[in-house]
Protein backbone atom coordinates (compact mmCIF):
# COMPACT_ATOMS: atom_id res chain seq x y z
CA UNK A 1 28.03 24.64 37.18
CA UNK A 2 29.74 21.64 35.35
CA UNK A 3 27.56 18.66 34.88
CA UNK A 4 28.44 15.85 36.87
CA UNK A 5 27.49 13.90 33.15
CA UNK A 6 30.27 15.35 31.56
CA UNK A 7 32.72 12.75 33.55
CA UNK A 8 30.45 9.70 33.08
CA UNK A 9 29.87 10.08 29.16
CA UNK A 10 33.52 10.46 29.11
CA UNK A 11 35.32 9.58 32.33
CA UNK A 12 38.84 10.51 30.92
CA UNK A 13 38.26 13.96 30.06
CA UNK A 14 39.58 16.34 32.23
CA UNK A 15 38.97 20.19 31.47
CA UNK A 16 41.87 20.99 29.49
CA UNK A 17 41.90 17.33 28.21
CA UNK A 18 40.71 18.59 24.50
CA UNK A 19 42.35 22.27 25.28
CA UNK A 20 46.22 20.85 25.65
CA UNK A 21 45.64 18.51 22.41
CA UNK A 22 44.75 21.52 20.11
CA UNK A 23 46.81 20.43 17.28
CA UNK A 24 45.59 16.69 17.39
CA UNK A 25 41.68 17.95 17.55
CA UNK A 26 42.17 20.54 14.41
CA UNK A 27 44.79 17.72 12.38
CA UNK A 28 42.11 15.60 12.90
CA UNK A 29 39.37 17.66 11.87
CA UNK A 30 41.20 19.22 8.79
CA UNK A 31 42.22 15.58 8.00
CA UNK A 32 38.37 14.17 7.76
CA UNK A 33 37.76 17.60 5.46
CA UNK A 34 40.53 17.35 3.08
CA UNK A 35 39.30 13.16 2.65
CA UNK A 36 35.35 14.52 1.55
CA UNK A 37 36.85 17.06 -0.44
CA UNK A 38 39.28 14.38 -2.25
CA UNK A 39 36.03 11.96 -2.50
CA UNK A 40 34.14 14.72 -4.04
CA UNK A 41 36.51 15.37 -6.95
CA UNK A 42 37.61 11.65 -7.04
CA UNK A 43 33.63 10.19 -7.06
CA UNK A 44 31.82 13.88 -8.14
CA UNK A 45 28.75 14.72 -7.36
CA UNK A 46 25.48 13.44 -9.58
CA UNK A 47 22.95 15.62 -9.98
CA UNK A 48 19.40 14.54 -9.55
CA UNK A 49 16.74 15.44 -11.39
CA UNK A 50 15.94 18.55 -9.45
CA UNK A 51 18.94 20.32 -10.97
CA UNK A 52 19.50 18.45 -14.19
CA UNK A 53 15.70 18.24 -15.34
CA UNK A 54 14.42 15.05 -16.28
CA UNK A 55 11.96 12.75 -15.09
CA UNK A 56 11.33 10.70 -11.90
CA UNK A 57 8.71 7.54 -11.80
CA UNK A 58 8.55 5.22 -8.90
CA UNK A 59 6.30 1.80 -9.41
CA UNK A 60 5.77 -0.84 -7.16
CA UNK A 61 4.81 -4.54 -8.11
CA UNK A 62 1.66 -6.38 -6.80
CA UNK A 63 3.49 -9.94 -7.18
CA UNK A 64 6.74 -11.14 -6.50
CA UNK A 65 8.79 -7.84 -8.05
CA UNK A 66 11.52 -8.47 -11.17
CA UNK A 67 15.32 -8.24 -10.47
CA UNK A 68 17.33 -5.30 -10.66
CA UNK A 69 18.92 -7.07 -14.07
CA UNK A 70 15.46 -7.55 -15.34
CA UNK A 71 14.06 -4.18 -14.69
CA UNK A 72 17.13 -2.71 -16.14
CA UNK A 73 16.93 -4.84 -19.61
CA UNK A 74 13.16 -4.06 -19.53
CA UNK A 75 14.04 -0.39 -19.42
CA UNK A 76 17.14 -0.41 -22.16
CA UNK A 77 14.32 -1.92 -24.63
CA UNK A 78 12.17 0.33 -23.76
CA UNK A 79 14.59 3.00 -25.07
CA UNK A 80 16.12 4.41 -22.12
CA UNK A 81 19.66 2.56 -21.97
CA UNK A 82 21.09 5.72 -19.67
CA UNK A 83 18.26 5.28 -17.41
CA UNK A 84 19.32 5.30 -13.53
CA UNK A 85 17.65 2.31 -11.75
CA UNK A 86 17.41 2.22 -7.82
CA UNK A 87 16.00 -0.43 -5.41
CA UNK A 88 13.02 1.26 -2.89
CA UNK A 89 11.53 -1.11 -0.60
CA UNK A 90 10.48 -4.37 -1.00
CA UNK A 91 8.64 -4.40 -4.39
CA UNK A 92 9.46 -1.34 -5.96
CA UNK A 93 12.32 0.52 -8.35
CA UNK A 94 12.86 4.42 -8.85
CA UNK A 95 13.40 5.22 -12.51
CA UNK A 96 15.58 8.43 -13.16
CA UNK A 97 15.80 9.52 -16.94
CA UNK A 98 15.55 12.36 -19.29
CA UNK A 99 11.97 14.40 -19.67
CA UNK A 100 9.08 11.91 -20.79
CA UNK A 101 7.00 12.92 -22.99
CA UNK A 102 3.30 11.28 -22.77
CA UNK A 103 4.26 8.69 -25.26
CA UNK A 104 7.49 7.53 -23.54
CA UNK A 105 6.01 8.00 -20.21
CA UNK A 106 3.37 5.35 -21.88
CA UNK A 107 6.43 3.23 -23.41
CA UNK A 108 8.39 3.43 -19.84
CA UNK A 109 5.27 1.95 -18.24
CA UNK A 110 4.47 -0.86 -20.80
CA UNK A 111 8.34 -1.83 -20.37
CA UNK A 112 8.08 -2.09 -16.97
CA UNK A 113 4.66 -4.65 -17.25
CA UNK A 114 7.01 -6.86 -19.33
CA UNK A 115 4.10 -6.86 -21.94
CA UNK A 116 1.42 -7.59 -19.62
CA UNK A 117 3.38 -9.93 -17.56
CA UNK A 118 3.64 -8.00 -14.34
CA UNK A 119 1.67 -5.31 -12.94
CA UNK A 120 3.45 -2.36 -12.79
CA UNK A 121 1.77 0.25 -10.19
CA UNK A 122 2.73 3.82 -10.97
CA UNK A 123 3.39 5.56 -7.37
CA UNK A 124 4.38 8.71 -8.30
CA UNK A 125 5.83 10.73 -11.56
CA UNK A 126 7.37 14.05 -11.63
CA UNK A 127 8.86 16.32 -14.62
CA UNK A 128 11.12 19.19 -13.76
CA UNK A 129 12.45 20.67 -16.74
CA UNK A 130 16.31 21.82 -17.72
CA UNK A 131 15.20 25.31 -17.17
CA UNK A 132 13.58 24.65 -14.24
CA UNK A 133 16.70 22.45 -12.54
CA UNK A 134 19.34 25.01 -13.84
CA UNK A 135 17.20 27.68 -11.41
CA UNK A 136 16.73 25.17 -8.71
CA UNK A 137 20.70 24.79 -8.92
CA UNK A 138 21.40 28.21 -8.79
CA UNK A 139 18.58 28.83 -5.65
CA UNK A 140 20.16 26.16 -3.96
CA UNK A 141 24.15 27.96 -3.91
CA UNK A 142 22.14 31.21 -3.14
CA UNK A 143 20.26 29.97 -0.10
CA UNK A 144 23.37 28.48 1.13
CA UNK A 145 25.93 31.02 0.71
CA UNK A 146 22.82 33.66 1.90
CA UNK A 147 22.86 31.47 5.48
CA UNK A 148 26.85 31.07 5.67
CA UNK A 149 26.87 35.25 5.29
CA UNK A 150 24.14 35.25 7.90
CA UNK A 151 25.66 33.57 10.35
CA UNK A 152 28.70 35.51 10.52
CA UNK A 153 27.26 38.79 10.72
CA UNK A 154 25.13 37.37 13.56
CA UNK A 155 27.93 36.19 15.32
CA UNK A 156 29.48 39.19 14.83
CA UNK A 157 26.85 41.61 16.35
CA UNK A 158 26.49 38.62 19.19
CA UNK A 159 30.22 38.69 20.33
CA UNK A 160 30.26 42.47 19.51
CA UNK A 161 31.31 43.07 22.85
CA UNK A 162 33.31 40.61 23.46
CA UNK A 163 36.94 41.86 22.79
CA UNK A 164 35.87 44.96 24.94
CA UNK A 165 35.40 42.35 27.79
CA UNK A 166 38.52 40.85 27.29
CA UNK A 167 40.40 43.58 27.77
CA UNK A 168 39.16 44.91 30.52
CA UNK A 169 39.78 41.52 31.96
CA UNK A 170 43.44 42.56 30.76
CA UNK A 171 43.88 40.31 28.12
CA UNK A 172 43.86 40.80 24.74
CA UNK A 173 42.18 37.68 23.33
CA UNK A 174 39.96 37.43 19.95
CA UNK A 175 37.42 39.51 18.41
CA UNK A 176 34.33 39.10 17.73
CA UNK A 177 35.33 38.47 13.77
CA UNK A 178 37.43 35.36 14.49
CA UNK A 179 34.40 33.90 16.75
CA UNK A 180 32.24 34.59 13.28
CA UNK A 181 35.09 32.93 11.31
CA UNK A 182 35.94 30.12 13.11
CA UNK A 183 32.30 28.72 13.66
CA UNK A 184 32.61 29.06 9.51
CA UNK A 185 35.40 26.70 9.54
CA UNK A 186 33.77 24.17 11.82
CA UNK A 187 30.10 24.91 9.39
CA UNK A 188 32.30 23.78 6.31
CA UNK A 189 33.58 20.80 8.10
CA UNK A 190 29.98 19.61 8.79
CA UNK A 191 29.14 20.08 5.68
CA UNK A 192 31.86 18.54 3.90
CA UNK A 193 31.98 15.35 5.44
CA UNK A 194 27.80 13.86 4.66
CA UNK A 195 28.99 15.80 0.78
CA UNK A 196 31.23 13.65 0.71
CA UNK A 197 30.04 10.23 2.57
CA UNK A 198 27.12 10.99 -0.12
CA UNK A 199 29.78 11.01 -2.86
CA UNK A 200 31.27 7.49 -2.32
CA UNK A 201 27.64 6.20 -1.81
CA UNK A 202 27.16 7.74 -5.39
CA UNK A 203 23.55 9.07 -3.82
CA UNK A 204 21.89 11.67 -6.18
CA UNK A 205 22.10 15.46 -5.18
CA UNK A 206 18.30 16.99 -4.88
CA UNK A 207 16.63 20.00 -2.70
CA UNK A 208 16.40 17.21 -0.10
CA UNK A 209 19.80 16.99 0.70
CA UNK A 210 20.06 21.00 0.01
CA UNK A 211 17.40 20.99 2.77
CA UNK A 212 19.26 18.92 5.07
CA UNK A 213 22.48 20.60 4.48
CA UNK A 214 20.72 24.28 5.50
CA UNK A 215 19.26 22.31 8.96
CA UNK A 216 22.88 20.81 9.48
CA UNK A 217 24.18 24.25 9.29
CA UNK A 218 21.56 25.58 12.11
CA UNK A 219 21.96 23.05 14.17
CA UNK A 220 25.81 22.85 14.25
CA UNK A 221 25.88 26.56 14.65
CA UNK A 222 23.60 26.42 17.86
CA UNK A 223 26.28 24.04 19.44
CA UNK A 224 29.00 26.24 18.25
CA UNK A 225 27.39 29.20 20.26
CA UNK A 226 26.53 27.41 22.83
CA UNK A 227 29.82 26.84 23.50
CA UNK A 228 31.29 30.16 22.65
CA UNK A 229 28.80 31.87 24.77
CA UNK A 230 30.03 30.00 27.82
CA UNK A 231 33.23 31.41 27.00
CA UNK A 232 32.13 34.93 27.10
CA UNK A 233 30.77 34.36 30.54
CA UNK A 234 33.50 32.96 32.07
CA UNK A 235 35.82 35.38 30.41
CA UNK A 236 33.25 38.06 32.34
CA UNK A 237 33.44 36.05 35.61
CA UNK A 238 37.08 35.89 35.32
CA UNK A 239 36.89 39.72 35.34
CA UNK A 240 35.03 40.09 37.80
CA UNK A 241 37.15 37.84 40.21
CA UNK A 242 40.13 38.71 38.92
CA UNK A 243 41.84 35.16 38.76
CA UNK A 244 43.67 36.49 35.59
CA UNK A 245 43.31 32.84 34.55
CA UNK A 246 45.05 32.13 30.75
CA UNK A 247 42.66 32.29 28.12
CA UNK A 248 42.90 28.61 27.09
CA UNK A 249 42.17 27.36 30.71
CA UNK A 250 39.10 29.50 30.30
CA UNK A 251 38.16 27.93 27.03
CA UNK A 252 38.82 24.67 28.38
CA UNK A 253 36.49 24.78 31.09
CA UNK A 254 33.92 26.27 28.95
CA UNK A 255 34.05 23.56 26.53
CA UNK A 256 34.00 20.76 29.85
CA UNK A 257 30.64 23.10 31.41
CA UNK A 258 29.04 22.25 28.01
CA UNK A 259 30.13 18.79 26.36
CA UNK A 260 27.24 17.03 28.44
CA UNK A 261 24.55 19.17 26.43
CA UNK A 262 25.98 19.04 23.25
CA UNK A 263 26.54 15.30 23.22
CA UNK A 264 22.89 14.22 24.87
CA UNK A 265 21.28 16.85 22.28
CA UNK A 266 22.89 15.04 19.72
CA UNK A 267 22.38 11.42 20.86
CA UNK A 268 18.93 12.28 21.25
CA UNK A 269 17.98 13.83 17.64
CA UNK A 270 20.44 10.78 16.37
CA UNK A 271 17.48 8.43 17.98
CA UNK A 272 14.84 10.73 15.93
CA UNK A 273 16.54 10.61 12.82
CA UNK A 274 17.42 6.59 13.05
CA UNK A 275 13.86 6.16 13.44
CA UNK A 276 13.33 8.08 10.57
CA UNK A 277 15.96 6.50 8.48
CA UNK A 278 14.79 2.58 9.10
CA UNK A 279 11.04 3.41 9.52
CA UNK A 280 10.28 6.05 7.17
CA UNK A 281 9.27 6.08 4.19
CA UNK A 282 12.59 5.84 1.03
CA UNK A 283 11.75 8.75 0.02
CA UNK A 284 13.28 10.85 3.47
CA UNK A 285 15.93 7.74 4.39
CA UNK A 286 18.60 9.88 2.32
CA UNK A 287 17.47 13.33 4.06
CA UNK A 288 17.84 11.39 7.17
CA UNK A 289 21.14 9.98 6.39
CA UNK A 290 22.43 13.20 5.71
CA UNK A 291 21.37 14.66 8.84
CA UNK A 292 22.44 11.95 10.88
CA UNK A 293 25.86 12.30 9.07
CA UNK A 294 25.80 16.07 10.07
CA UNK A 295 24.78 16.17 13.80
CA UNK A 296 28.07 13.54 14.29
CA UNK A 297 30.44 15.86 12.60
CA UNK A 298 28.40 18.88 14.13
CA UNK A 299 28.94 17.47 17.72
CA UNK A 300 32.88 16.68 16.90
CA UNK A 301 33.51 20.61 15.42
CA UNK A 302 31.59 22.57 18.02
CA UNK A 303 33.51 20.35 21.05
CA UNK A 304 37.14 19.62 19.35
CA UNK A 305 37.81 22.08 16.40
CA UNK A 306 35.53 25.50 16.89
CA UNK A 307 37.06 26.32 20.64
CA UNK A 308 40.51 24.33 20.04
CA UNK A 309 40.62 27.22 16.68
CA UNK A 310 39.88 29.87 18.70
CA UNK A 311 42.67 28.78 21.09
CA UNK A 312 45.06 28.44 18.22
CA UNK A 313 44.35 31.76 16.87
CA UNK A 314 44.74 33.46 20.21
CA UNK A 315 48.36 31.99 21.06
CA UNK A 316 49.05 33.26 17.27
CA UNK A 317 47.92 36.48 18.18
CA UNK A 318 49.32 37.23 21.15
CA UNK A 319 52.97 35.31 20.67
């Protein structure tokens, strides 16, 4: 049954509204990939300190904290002149360098009091050495590429049936490869675009962003089944009645039957994850940013590039 919310979100879609602009959805969504990809080569990517090895220190200030120029000077004399410097809070600073030893950990901090000046409250310190980040790095490809693989072989076993079904609705439609495939394509595009957003910010790359990349990846591949699923129904209904109706009509119908889930799912973990972002702690706002990024271009693939692909690839296939 089609939700009646479908035509209120968006009163101007019709069920082949999405369906008959194919080429416009995918230009569009192959368009926003091919601009992350160009930011991520034009901007690059920096490393944190999980990956690189180095040392982290966050400090807070009692008093009325130092500029950014002041804490900046304070660390060059202190001896760390490549030394990345980042605003958290109200009264505190994030100090990124290379692996401190007890003695420069010591000098760092005595910088940062401006010789007794200011109190300089240590929050937190970590060390993760080259070693160390140079595994994390490697972990990090592994765990992703391990989930991509995953998903298509589970999509594959899901839809194993599906092309049977097809054809005995006497048509000869996609199989259950391309369904794997295509939710791929939409995975990379949700993934591209917060890589890249992140890139022209010139935010740091660490396991927390790894992390949110994996959850983008589950979440956006929920939607994209969801979606697909209802496909495979109606394909079965259509069977059963036999309307003989053209695959795209079927797709678009599909896609109308589910657009009032997909988008209140993701205005709803969108309220979750603003909260997050403004009222957490600095420490999660960029895991929440990147999330936030990801359910957006998540939402857009799964409703106007996954089904308006598999569309595409069917009219390809069949002339």
């Amino acid at each position: 049954m089609v939700s009646r919310l479908d035509f209120y979100l968006v009163p101007e879609l019709n069920n082949m509204y999405i369906i008959e602009r194919t080429n416009l959805f995918i230009g569009i969504g192959i368009a926003i990939a091919i601009f992350s990809l160009g930011a991520i080569f034009i901007f690059k990517l920096p490393l944190g300190v999980d990956f690189t090895g180095g040392s982290i220190l966050e400090i807070s200030y009692a008093e009325t904290p130092p500029s950014a120029e002041e804490v900046s000077i304070a660390v060059s004399a202190a001896g760390f002149p490549d030394a990345l410097i980042q605003r958290t809070g109200e009264s505190g600073y994030i100090i990124r360098t290379k692996e401190l030893d007890d003695i420069a950990h010591q000098a760092l901090l005595s910088g940062l009091s401006f010789g007794g000046e200011r109190t300089a409250i240590e929050e937190r310190s970590n060390s993760i050495g080259p070693t160390i980040g140079a595994e994390l790095r490697q972990k990090a490809w592994l765990a992703i590429v391990t989930v991509v693989l995953a998903i298509i072989l589970f999509i594959a076993f899901a839809f194993r049936n599906v092309t049977s079904v097809m054809r005995a609705a006497g048509r000869e439609g996609v199989s259950s490869w391309t369904f794997g495939f295509v939710a791929i394509a939409a995975l990379a595009h949700d993934i591209l675009v917060p890589t890249g957003i992140f890139a022209i910010l010139g935010a740091e790359i660490d396991t927390l962003f790894v992390m949110a990349l994996l959850a983008i990846l589950g979440f956006s591949v929920n939607d994209t089944i969801v979606v697909f699923d209802r496909i495979r129904e109606n394909i079965i209904h259509d069977g059963e009645e036999h309307t003989k109706k053209e695959f795209q009509t079927i797709v678009g119908e599909s896609v109308s039957q589910t657009i009032a889930r997909s988008i209140n799912t993701s205005l709803t973990t969108l309220v979750v994850l603003g909260a997050l972002f403004f009222i957490g702690g600095t420490a999660t706002q960029y895991f929440a940013l990147t999330l936030a990024i990801g359910v957006v271009a998540g939402t857009y693939s799964s409703i106007c590039l996954a089904s308006p692909l598999l569309v595409w690839i069917e009219k390809r296939r069949n002339g």
